[in-house]
Protein backbone atom coordinates (compact mmCIF):
# COMPACT_ATOMS: atom_id res chain seq x y z
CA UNK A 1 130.20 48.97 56.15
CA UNK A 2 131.38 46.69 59.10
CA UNK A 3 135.62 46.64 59.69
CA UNK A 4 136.53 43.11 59.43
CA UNK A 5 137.79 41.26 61.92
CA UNK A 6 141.38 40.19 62.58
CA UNK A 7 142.38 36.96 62.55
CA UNK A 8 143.14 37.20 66.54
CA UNK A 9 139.83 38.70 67.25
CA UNK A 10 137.72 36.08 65.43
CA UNK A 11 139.43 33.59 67.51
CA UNK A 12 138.64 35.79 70.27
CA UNK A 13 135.30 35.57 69.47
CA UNK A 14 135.34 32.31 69.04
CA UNK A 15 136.42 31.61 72.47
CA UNK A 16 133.90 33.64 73.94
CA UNK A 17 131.11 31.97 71.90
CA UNK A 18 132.22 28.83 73.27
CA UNK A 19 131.54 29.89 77.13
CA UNK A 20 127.73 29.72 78.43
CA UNK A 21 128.08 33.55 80.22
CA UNK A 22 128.13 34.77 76.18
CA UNK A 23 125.38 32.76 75.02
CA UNK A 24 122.61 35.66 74.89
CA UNK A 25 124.96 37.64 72.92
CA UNK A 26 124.29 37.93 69.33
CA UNK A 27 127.68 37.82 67.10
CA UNK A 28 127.41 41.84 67.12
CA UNK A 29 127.54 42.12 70.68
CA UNK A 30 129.73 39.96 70.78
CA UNK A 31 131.98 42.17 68.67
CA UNK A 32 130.90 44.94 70.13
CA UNK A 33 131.93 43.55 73.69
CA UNK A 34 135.81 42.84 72.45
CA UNK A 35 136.29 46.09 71.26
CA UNK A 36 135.00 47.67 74.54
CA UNK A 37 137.09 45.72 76.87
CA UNK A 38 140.45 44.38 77.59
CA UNK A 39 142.09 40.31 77.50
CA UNK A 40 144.11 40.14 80.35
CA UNK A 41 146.85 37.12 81.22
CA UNK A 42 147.37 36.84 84.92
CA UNK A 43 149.75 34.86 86.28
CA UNK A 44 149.13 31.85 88.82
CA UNK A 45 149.20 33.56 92.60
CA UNK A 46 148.26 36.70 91.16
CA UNK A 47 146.12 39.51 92.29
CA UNK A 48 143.68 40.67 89.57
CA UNK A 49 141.50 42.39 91.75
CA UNK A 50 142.00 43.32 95.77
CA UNK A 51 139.71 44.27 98.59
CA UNK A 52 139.14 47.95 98.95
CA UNK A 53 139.98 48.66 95.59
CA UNK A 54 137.79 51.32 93.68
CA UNK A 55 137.93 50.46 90.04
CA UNK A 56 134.63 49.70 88.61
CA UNK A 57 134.71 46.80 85.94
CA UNK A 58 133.69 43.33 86.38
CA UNK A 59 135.75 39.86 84.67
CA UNK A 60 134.55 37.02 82.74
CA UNK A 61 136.96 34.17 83.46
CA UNK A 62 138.07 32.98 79.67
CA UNK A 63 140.13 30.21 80.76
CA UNK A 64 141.46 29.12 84.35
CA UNK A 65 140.20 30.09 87.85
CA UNK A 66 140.67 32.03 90.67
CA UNK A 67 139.87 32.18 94.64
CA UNK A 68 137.81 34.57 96.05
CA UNK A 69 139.05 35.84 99.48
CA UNK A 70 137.91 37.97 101.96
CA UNK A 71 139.59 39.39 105.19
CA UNK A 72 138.62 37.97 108.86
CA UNK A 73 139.81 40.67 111.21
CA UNK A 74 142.59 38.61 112.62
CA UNK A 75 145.74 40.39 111.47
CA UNK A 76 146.29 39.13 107.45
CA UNK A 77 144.00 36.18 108.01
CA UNK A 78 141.78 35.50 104.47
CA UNK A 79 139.15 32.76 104.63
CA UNK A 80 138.43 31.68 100.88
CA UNK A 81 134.65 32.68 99.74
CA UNK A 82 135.06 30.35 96.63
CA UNK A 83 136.37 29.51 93.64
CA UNK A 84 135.54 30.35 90.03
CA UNK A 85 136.74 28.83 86.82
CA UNK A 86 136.68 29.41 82.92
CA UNK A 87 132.83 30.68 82.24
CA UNK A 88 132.27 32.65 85.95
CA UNK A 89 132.58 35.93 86.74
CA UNK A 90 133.46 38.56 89.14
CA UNK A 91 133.29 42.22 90.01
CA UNK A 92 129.53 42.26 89.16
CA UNK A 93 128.85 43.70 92.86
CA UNK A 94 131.38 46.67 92.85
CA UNK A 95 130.14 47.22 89.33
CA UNK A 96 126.27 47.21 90.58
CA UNK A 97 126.89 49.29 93.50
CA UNK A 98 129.43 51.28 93.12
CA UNK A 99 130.97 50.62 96.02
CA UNK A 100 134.87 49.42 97.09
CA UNK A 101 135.88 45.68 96.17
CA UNK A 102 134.49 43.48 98.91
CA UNK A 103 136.80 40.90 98.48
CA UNK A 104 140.46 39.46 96.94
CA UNK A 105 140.53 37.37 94.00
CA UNK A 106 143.91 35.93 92.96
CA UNK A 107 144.69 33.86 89.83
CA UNK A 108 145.17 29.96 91.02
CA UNK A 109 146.65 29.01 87.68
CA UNK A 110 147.51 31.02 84.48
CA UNK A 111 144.37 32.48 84.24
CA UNK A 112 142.76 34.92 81.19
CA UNK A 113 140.34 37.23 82.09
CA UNK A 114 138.06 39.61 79.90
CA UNK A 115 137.57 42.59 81.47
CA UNK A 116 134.92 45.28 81.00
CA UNK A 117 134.46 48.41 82.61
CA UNK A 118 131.28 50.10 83.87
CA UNK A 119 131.48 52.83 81.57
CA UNK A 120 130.56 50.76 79.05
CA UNK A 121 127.54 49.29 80.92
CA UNK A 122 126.07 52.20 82.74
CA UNK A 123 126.85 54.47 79.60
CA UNK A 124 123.21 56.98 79.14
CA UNK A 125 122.73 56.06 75.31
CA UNK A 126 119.93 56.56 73.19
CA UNK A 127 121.48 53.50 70.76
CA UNK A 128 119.10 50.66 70.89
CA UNK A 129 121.93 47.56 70.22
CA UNK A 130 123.89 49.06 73.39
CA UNK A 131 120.83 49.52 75.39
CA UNK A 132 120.21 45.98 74.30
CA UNK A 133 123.96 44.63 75.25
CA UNK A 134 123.25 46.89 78.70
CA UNK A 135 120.10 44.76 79.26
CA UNK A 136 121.73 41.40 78.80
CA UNK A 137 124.58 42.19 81.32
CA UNK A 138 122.33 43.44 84.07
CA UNK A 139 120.08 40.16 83.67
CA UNK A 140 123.32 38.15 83.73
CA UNK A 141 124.05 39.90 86.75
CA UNK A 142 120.88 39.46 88.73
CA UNK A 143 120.44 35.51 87.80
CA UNK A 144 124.08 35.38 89.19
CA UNK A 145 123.50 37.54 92.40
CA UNK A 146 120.31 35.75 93.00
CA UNK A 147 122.16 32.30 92.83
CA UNK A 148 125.00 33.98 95.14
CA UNK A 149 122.50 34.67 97.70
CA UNK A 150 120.58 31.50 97.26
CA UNK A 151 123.80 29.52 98.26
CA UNK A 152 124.52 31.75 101.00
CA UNK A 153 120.99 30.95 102.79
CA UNK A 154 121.44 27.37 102.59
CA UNK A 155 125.02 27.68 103.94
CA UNK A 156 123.05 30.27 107.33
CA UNK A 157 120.49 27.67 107.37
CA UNK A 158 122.92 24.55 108.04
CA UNK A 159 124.63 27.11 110.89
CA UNK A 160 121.20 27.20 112.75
């Protein structure tokens, strides 16, 4: 028997239903996603994630947006990589690799954030719907690195 929902997490659902990064997901996943991660509110100015840090989880920007901002060299110099609004993500590198946060990425307005942790998606399961849910992720991920890297060789090309 499935638990029913809450009335706060069916308009949860709702909200992530509405964004395009969701739109593989059946309602299950969906479901299945909420309970295995955490709504965050960050404040405008905000750090929600900084460079060098080790957690491994990745956000889904629910509403608002955020700059991206990396480090130059030149004594607490940042030069800003981007910004992402409601429907992006972020993390998906540190997540992929493993490795340290290569960049900042502070909250430009009140911004909500879903975030999910690697556990969940590099879990060893023999359960077909999370194997499934795994899948959809990764393929999320790779359309979005590809496009990343896309973007950066027009932006070397137009340098030389």
């Amino acid at each position: 028997m499935e638990k029913k929902l809450s009335e706060e997490e069916e308009k949860k659902i709702k909200i992530m239903q509405a964004l395009s990064f969701f739109k593989p997901f059946t309602g299950e996943e969906l479901v299945l996603i909420l309970a295995t991660s955490r709504w965050l509110k960050c404040s405008a100015g905000e750090p929600v994630v900084r460079e060098g840090d080790t957690e491994c989880s990745f956000y889904i920007i629910l509403k608002g947006s955020v700059e991206v901002q990396k480090k130059t060299g030149v004594a607490h110099l940042k030069k800003t990589l981007g910004l992402l609004s409601t429907g992006q993500c972020f993390g998906e590198m540190s997540l992929v690799t493993g490795e340290t946060r290569n960049a900042d990425v502070i909250a430009c307005t009140e911004t909500y954030v879903l975030k999910i942790d690697a556990a969940v998606l590099n879990k060893d399961t023999d359960s077909f719907k999370m194997r499934s849910l795994q899948f959809k992720f990764y393929k999320i991920f790779a359309e979005i690195l590809a496009k990343r890297l896309n973007a950066l060789d027009r932006e070397f090309v137009k340098l030389y």
